[in-house]
PDB file of N, CA and C in Angstrom:
ATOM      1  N   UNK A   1       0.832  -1.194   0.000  1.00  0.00           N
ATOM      2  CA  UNK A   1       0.000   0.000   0.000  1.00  0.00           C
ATOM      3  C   UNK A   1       0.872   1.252   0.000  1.00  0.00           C
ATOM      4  N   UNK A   2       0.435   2.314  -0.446  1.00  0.00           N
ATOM      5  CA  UNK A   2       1.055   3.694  -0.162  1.00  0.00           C
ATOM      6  C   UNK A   2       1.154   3.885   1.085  1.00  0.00           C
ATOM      7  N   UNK A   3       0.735   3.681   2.122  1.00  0.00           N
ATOM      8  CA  UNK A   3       1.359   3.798   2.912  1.00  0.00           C
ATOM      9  C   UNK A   3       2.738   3.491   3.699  1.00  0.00           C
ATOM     10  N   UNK A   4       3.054   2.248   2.951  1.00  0.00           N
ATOM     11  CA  UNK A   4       4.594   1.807   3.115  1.00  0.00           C
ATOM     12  C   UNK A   4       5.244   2.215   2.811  1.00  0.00           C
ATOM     13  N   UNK A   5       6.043   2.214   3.505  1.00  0.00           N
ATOM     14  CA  UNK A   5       7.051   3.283   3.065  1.00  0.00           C
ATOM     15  C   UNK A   5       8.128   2.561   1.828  1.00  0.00           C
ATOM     16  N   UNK A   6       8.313   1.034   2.272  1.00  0.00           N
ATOM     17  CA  UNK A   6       9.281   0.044   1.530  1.00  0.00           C
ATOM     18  C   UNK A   6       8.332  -0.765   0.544  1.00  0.00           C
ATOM     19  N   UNK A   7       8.926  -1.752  -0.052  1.00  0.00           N
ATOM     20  CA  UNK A   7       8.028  -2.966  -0.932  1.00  0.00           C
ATOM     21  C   UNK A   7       9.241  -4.003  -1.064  1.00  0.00           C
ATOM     22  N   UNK A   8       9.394  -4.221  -2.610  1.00  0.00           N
ATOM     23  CA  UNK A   8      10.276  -5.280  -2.714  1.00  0.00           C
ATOM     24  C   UNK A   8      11.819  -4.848  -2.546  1.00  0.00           C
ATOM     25  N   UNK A   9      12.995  -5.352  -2.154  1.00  0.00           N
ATOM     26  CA  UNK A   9      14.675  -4.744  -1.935  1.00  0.00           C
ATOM     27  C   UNK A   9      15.288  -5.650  -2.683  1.00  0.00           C
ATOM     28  N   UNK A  10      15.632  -5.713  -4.002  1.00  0.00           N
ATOM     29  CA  UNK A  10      16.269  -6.546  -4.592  1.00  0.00           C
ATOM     30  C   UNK A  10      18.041  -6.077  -4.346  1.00  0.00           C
ATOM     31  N   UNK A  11      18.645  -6.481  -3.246  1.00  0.00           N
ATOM     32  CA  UNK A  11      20.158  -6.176  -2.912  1.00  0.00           C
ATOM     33  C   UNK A  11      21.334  -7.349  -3.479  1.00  0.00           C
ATOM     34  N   UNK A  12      21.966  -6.639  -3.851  1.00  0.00           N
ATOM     35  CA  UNK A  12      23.614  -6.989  -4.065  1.00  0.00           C
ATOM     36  C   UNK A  12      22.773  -8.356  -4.936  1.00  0.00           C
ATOM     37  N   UNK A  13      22.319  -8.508  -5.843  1.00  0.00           N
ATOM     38  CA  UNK A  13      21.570  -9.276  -6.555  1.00  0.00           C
ATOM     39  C   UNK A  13      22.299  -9.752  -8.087  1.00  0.00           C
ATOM     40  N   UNK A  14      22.044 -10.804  -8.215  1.00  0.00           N
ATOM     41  CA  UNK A  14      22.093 -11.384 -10.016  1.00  0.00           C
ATOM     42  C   UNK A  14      21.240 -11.812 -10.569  1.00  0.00           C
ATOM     43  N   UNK A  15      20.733 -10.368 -11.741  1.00  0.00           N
ATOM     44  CA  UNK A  15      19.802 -10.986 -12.630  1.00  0.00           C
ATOM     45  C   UNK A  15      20.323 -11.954 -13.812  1.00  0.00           C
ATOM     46  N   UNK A  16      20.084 -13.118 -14.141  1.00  0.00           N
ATOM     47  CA  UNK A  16      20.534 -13.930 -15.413  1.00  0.00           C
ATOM     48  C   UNK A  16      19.811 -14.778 -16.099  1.00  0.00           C
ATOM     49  N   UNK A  17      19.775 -14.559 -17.420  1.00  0.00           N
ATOM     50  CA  UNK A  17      18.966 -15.799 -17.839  1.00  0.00           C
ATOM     51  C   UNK A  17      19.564 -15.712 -19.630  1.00  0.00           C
ATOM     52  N   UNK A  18      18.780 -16.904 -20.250  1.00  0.00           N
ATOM     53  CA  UNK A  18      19.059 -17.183 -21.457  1.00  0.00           C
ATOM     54  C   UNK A  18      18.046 -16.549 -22.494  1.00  0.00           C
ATOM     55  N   UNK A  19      17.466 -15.500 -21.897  1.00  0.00           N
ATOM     56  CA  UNK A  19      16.926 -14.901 -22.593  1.00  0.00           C
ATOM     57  C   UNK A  19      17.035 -14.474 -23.594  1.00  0.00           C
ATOM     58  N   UNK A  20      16.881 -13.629 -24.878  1.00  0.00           N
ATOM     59  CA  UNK A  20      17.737 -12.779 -25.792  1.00  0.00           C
ATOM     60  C   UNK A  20      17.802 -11.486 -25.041  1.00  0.00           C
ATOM     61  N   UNK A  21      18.651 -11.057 -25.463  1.00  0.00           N
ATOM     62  CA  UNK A  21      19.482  -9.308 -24.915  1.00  0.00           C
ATOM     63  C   UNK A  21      17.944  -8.763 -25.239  1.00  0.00           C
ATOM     64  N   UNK A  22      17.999  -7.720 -24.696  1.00  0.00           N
ATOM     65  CA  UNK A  22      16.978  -6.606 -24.527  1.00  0.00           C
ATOM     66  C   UNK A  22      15.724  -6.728 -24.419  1.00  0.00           C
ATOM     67  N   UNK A  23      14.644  -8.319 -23.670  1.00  0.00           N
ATOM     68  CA  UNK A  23      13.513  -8.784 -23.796  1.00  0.00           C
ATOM     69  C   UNK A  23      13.071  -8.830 -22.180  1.00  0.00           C
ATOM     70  N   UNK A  24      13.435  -8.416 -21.368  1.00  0.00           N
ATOM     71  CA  UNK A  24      12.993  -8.594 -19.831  1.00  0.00           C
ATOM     72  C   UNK A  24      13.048  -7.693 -19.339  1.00  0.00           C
ATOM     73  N   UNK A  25      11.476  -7.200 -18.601  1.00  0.00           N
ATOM     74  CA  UNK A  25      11.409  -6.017 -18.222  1.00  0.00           C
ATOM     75  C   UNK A  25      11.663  -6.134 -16.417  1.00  0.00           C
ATOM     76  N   UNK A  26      12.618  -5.248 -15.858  1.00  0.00           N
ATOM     77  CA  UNK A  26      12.440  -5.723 -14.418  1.00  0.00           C
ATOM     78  C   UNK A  26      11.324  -5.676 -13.704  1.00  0.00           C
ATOM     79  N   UNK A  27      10.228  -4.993 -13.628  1.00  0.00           N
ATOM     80  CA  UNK A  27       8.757  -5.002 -13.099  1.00  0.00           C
ATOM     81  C   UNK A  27       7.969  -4.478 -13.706  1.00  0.00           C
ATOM     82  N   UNK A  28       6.336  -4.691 -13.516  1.00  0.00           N
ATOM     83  CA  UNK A  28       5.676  -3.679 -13.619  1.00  0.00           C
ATOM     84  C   UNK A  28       4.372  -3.569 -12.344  1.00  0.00           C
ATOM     85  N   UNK A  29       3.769  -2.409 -12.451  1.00  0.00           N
ATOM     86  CA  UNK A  29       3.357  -2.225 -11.271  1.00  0.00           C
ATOM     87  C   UNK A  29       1.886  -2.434 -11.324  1.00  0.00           C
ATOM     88  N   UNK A  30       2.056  -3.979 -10.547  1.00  0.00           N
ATOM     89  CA  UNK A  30       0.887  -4.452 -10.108  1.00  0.00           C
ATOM     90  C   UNK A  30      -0.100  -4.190  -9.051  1.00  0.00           C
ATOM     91  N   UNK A  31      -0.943  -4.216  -9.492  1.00  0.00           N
ATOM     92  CA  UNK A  31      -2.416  -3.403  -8.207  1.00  0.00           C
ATOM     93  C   UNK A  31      -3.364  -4.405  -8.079  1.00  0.00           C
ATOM     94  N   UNK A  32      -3.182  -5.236  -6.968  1.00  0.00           N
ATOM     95  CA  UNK A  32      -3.858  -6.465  -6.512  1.00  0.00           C
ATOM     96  C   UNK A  32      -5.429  -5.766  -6.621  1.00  0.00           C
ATOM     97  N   UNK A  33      -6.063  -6.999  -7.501  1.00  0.00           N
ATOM     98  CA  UNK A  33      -7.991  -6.081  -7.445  1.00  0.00           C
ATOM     99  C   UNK A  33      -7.934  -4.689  -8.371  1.00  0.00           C
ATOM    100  N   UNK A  34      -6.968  -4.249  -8.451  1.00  0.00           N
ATOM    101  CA  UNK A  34      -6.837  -2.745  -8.989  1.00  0.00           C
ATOM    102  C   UNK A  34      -6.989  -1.839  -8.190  1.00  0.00           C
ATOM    103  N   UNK A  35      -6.516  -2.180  -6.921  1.00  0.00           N
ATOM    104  CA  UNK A  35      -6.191  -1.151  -5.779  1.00  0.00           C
ATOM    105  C   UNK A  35      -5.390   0.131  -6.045  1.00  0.00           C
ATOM    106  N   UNK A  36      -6.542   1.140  -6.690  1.00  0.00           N
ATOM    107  CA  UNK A  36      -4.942   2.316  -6.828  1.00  0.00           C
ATOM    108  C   UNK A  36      -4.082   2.642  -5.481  1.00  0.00           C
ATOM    109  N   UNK A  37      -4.716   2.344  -4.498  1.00  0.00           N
ATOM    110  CA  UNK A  37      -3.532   2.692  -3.258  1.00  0.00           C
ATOM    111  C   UNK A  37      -2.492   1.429  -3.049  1.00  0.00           C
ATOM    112  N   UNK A  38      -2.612   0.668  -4.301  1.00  0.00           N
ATOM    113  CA  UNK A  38      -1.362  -0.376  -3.912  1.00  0.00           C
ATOM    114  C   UNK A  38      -0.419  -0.107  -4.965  1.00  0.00           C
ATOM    115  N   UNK A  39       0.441   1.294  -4.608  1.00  0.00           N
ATOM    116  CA  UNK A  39       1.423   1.126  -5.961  1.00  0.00           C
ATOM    117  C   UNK A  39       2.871   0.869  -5.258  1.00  0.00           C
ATOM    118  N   UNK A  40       3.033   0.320  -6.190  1.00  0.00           N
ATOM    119  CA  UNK A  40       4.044  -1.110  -6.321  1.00  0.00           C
ATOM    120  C   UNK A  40       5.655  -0.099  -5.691  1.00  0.00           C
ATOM    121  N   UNK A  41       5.994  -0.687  -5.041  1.00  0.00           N
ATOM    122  CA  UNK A  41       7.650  -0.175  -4.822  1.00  0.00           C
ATOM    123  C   UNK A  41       8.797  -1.555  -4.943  1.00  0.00           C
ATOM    124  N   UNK A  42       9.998  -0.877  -5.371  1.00  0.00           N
ATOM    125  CA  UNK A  42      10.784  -2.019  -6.114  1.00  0.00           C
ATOM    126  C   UNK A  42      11.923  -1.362  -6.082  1.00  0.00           C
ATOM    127  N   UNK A  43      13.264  -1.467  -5.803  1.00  0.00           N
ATOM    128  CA  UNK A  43      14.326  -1.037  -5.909  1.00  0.00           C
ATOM    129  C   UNK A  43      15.188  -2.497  -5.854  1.00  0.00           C
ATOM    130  N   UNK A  44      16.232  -2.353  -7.081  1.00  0.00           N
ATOM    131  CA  UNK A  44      17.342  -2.638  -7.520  1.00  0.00           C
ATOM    132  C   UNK A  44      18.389  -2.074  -7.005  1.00  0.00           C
ATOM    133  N   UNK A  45      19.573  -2.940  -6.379  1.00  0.00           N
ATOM    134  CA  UNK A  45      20.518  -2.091  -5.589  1.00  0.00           C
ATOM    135  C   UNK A  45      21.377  -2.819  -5.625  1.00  0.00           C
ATOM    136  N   UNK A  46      22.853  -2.187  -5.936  1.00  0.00           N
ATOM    137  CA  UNK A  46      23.992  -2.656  -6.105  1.00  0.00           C
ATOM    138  C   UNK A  46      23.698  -4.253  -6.845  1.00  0.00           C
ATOM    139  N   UNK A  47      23.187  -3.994  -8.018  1.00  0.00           N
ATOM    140  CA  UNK A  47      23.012  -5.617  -8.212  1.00  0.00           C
ATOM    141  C   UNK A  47      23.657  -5.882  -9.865  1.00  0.00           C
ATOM    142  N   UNK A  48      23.796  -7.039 -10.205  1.00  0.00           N
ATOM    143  CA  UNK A  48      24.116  -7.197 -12.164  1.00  0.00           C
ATOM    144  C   UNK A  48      23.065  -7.174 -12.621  1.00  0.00           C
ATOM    145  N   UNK A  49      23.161  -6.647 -13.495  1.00  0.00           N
ATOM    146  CA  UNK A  49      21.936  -6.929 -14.273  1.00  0.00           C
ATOM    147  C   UNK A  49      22.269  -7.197 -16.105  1.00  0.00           C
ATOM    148  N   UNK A  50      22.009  -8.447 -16.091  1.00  0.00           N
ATOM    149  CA  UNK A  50      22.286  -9.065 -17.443  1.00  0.00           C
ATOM    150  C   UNK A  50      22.287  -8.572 -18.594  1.00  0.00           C
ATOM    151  N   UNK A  51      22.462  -9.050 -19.626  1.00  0.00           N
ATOM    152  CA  UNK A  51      21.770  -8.119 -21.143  1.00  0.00           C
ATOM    153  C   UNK A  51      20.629  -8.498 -21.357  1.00  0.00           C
ATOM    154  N   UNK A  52      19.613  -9.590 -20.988  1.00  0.00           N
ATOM    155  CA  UNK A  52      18.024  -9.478 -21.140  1.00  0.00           C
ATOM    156  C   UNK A  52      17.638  -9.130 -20.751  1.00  0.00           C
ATOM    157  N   UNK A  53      17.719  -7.744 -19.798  1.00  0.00           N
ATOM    158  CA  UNK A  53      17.244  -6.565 -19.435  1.00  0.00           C
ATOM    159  C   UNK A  53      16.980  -5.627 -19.966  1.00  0.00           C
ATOM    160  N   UNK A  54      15.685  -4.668 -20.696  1.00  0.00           N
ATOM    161  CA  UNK A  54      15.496  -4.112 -21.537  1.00  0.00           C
ATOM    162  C   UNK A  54      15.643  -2.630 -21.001  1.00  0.00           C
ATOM    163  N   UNK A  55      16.440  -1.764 -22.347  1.00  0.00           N
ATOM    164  CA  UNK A  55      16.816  -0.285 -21.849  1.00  0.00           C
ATOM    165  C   UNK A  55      15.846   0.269 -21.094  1.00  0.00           C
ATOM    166  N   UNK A  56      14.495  -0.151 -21.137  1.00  0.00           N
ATOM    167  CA  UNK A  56      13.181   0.829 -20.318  1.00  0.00           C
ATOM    168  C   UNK A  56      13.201   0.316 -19.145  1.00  0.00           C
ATOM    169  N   UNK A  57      13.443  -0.622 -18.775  1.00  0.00           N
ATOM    170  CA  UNK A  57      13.529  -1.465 -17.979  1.00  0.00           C
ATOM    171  C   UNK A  57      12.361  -1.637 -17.084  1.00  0.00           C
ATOM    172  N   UNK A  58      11.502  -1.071 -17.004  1.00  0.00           N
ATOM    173  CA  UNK A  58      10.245  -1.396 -16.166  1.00  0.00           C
ATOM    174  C   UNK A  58       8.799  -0.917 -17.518  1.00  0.00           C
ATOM    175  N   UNK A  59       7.599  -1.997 -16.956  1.00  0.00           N
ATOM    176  CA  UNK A  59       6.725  -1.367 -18.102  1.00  0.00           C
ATOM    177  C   UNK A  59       5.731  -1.552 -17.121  1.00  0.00           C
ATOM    178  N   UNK A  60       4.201  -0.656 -18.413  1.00  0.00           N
ATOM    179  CA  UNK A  60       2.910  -1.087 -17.774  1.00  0.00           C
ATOM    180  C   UNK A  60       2.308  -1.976 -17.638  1.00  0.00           C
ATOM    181  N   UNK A  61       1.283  -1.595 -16.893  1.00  0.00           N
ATOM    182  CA  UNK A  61       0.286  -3.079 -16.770  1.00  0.00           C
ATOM    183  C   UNK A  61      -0.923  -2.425 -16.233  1.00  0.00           C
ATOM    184  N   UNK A  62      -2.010  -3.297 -16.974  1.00  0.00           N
ATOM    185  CA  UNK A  62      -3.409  -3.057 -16.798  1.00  0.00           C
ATOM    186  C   UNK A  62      -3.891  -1.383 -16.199  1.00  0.00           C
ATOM    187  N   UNK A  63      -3.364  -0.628 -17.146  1.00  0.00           N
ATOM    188  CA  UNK A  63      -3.825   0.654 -17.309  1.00  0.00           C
ATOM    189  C   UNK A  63      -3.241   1.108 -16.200  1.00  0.00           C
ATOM    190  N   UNK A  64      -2.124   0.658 -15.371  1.00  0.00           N
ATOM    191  CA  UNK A  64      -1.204   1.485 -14.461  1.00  0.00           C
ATOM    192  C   UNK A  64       0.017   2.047 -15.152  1.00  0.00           C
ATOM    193  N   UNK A  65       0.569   3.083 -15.018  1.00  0.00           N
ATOM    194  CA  UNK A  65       1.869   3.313 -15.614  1.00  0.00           C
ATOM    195  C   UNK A  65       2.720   2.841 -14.373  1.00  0.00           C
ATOM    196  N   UNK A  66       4.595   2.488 -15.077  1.00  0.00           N
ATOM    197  CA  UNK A  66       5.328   2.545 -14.631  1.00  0.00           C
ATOM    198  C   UNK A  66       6.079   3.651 -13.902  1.00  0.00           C
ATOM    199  N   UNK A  67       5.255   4.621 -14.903  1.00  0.00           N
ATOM    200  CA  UNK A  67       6.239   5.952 -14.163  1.00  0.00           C
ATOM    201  C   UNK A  67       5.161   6.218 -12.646  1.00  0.00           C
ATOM    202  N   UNK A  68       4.217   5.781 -12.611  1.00  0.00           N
ATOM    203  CA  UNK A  68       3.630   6.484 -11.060  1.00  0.00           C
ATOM    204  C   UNK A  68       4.184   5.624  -9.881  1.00  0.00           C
ATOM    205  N   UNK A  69       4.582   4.280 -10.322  1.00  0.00           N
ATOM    206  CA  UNK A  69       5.083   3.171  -9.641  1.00  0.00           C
ATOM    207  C   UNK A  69       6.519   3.394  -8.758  1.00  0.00           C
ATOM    208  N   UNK A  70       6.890   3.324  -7.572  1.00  0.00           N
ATOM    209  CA  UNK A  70       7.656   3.733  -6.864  1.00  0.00           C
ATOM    210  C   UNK A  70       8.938   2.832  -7.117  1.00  0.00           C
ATOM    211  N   UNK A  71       9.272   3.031  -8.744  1.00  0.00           N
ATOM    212  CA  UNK A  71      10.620   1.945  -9.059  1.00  0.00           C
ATOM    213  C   UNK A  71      12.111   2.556  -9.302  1.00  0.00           C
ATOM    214  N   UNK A  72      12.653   2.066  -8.348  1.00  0.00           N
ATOM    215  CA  UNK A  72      14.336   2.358  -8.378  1.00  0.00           C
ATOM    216  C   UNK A  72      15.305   1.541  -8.497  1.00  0.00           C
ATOM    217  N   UNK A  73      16.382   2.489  -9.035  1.00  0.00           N
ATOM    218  CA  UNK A  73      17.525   1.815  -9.208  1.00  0.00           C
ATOM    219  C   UNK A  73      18.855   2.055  -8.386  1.00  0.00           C
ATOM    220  N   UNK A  74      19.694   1.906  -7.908  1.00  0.00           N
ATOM    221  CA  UNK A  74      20.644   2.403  -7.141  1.00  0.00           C
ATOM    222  C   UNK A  74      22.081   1.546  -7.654  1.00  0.00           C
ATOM    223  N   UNK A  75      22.907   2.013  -8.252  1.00  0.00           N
ATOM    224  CA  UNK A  75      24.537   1.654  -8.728  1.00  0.00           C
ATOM    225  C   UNK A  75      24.616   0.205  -8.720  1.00  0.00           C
ATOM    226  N   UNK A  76      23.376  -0.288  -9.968  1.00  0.00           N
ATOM    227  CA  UNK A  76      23.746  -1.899 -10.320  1.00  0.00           C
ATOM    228  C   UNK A  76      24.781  -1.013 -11.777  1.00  0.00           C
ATOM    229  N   UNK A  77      24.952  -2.657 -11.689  1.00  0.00           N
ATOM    230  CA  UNK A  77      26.261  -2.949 -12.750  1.00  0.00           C
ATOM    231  C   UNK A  77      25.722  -3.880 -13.739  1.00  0.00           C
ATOM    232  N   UNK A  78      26.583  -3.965 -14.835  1.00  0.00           N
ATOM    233  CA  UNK A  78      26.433  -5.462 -16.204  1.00  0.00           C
ATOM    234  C   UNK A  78      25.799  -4.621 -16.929  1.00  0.00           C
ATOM    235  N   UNK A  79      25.566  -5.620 -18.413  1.00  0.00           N
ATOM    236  CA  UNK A  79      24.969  -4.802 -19.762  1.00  0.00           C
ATOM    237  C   UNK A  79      23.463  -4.643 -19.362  1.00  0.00           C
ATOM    238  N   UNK A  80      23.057  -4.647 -18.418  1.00  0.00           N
ATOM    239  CA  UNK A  80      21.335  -4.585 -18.606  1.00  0.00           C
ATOM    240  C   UNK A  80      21.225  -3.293 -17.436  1.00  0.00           C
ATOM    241  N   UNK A  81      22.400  -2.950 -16.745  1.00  0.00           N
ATOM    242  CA  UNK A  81      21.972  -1.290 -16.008  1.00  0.00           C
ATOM    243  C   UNK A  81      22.373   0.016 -16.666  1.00  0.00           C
ATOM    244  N   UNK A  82      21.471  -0.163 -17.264  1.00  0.00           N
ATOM    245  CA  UNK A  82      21.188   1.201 -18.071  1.00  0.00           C
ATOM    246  C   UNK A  82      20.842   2.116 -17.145  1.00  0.00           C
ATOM    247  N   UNK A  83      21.433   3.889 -17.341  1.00  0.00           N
ATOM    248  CA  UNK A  83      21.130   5.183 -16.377  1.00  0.00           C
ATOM    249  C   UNK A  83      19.824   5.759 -17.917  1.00  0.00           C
ATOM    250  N   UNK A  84      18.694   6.178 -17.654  1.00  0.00           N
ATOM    251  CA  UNK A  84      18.034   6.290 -18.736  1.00  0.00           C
ATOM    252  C   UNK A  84      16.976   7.485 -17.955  1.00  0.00           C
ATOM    253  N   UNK A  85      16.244   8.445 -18.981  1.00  0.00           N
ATOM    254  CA  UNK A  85      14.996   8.360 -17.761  1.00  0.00           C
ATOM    255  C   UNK A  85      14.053   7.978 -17.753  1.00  0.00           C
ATOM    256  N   UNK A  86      13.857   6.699 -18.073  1.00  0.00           N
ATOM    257  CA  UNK A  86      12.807   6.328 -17.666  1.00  0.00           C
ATOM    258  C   UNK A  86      13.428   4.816 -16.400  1.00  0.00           C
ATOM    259  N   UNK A  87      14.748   5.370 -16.032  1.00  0.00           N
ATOM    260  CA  UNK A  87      15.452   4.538 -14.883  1.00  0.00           C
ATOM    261  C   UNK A  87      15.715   5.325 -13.994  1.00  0.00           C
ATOM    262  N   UNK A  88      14.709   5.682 -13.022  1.00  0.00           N
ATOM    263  CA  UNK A  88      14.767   6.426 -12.156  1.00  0.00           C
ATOM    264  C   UNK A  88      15.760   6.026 -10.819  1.00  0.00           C
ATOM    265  N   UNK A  89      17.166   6.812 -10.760  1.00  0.00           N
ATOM    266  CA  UNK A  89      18.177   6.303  -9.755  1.00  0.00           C
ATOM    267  C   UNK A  89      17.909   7.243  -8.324  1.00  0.00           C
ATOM    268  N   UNK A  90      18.076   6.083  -7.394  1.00  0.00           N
ATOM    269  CA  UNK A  90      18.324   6.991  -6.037  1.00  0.00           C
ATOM    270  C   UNK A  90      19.624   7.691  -5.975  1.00  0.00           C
ATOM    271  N   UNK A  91      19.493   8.863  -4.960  1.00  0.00           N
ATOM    272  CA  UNK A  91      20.664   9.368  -4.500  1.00  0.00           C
ATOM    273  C   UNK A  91      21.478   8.898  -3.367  1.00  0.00           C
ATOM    274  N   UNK A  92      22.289   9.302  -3.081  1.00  0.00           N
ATOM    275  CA  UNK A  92      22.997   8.281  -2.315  1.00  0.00           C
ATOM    276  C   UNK A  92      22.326   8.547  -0.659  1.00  0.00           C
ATOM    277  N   UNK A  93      21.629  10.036  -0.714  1.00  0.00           N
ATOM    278  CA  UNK A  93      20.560  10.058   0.425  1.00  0.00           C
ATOM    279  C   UNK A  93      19.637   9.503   0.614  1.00  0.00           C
ATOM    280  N   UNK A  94      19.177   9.225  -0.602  1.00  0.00           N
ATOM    281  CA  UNK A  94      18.158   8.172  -0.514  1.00  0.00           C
ATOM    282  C   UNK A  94      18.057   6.376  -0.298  1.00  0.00           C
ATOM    283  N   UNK A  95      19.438   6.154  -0.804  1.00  0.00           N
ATOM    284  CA  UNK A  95      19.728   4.650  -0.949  1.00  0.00           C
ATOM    285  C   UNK A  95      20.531   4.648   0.670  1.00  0.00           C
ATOM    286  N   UNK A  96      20.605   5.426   1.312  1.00  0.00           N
ATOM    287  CA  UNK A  96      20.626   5.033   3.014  1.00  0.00           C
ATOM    288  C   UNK A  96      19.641   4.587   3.560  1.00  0.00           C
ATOM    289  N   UNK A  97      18.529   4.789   3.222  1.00  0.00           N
ATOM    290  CA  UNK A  97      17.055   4.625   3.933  1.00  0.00           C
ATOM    291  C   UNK A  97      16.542   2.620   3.264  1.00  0.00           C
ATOM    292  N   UNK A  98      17.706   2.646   2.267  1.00  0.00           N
ATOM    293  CA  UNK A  98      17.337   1.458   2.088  1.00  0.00           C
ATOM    294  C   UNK A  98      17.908  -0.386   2.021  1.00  0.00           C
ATOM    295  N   UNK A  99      17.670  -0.377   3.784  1.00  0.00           N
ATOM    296  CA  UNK A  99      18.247  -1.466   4.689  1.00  0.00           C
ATOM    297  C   UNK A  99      17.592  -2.244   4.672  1.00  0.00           C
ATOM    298  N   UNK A 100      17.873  -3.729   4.926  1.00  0.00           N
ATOM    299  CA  UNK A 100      17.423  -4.608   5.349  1.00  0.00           C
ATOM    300  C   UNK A 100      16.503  -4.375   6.812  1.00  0.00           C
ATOM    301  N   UNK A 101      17.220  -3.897   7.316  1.00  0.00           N
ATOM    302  CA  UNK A 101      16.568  -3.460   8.762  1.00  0.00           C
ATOM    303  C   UNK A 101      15.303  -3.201   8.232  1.00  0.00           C
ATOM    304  N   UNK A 102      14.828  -1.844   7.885  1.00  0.00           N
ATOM    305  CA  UNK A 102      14.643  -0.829   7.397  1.00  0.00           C
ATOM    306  C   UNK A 102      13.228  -1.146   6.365  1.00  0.00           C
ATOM    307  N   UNK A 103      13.676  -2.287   5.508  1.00  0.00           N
ATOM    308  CA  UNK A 103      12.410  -2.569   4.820  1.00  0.00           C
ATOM    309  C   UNK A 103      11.231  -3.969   5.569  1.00  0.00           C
ATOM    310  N   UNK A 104      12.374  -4.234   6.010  1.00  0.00           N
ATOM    311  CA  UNK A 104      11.696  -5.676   7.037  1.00  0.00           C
ATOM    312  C   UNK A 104      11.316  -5.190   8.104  1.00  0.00           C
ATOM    313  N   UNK A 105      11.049  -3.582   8.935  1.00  0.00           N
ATOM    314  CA  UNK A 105      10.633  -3.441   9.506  1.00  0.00           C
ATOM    315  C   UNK A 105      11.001  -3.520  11.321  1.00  0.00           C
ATOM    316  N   UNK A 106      12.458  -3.750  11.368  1.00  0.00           N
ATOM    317  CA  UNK A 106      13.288  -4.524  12.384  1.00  0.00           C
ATOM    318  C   UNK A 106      13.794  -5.771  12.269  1.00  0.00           C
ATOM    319  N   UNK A 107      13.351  -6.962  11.795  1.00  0.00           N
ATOM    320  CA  UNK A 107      13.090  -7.799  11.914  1.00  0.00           C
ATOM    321  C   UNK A 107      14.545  -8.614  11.020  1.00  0.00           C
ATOM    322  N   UNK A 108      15.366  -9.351  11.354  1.00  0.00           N
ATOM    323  CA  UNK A 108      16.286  -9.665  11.210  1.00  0.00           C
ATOM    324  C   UNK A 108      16.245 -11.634  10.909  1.00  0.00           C
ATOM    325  N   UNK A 109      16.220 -11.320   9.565  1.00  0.00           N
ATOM    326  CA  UNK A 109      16.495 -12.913   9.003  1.00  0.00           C
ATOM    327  C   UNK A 109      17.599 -14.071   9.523  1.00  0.00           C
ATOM    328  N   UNK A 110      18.556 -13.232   9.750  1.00  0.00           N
ATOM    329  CA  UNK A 110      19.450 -14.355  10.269  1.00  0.00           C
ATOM    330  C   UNK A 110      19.767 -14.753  11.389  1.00  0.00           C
ATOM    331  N   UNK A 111      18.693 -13.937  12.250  1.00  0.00           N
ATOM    332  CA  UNK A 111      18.449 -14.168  14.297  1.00  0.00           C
ATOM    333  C   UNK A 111      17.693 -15.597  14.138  1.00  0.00           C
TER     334      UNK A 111
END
C-alpha cells in the first residue's frame, strides 16, 4: 500500500537468464484487485543486471503506468543497467534509507 514506506529490496543481486538481450522487463506495477492505493515499490541495488534486461527497464500493466510506480535503481552494474529516464536512480541520500533493517521493519532474518 502507499502507505509503506518500503516494498520489494532486490540487494547486491544477479539478474541472469538465457533470454535474448533486450527482452525482460524488471517489473511492472501491479495493483492487486486494482487497488490504486497499492502502488508497487521495487528497488534494484547494487546488483548485475544481465543483457536481457530491456533499456526501459520497467513497463505497464493493466492501465497502471510505470512511471507512477515507486521503481528504483541504485549503482547496479552489467549490460542490462542502463542510467536512462525512464530509470529512475536513487541518490545516495536516498539509498541510506534502504536497509534490510529498514524494509523488514526490524526484523532480522538471520536471528
Amino acid at each position: 500500500l502507499i502507505t509503506e514506506p518500503y516494498g520489494y529490496l532486490f540487494l547486491n543481486s544477479k539478474l541472469l537468464s538465457n533470454a535474448p538481450a533486450g527482452t525482460v522487463y524488471l517489473r511492472r506495477p501491479w495493483h492487486p484487485s486494482g487497488d490504486p492505493n497499492a502502488i508497487g515499490s521495487v528497488v534494484f541495488m547494487n546488483s548485475y543486471l544481465g543483457p536481457h534486461i530491456i533499456a526501459q527497464g520497467w513497463t505497464d500493466m493493466s492501465g497502471f503506468s510505470y512511471k507512477e510506480a515507486r521503481f528504483y535503481e541504485y549503482k547496479n552494474n552489467g549490460p542490462g543497467a542502463e542510467i536512462n529516464e525512464d530509470r529512475r536512480q536513487l541518490s545516495d541520500e536516498e539509498a541510506k534509507q534502504y536497509t534490510i533493517e529498514n524494509v523488514l521493519k526490524g526484523w532480522n532474518p538471520k536471528e
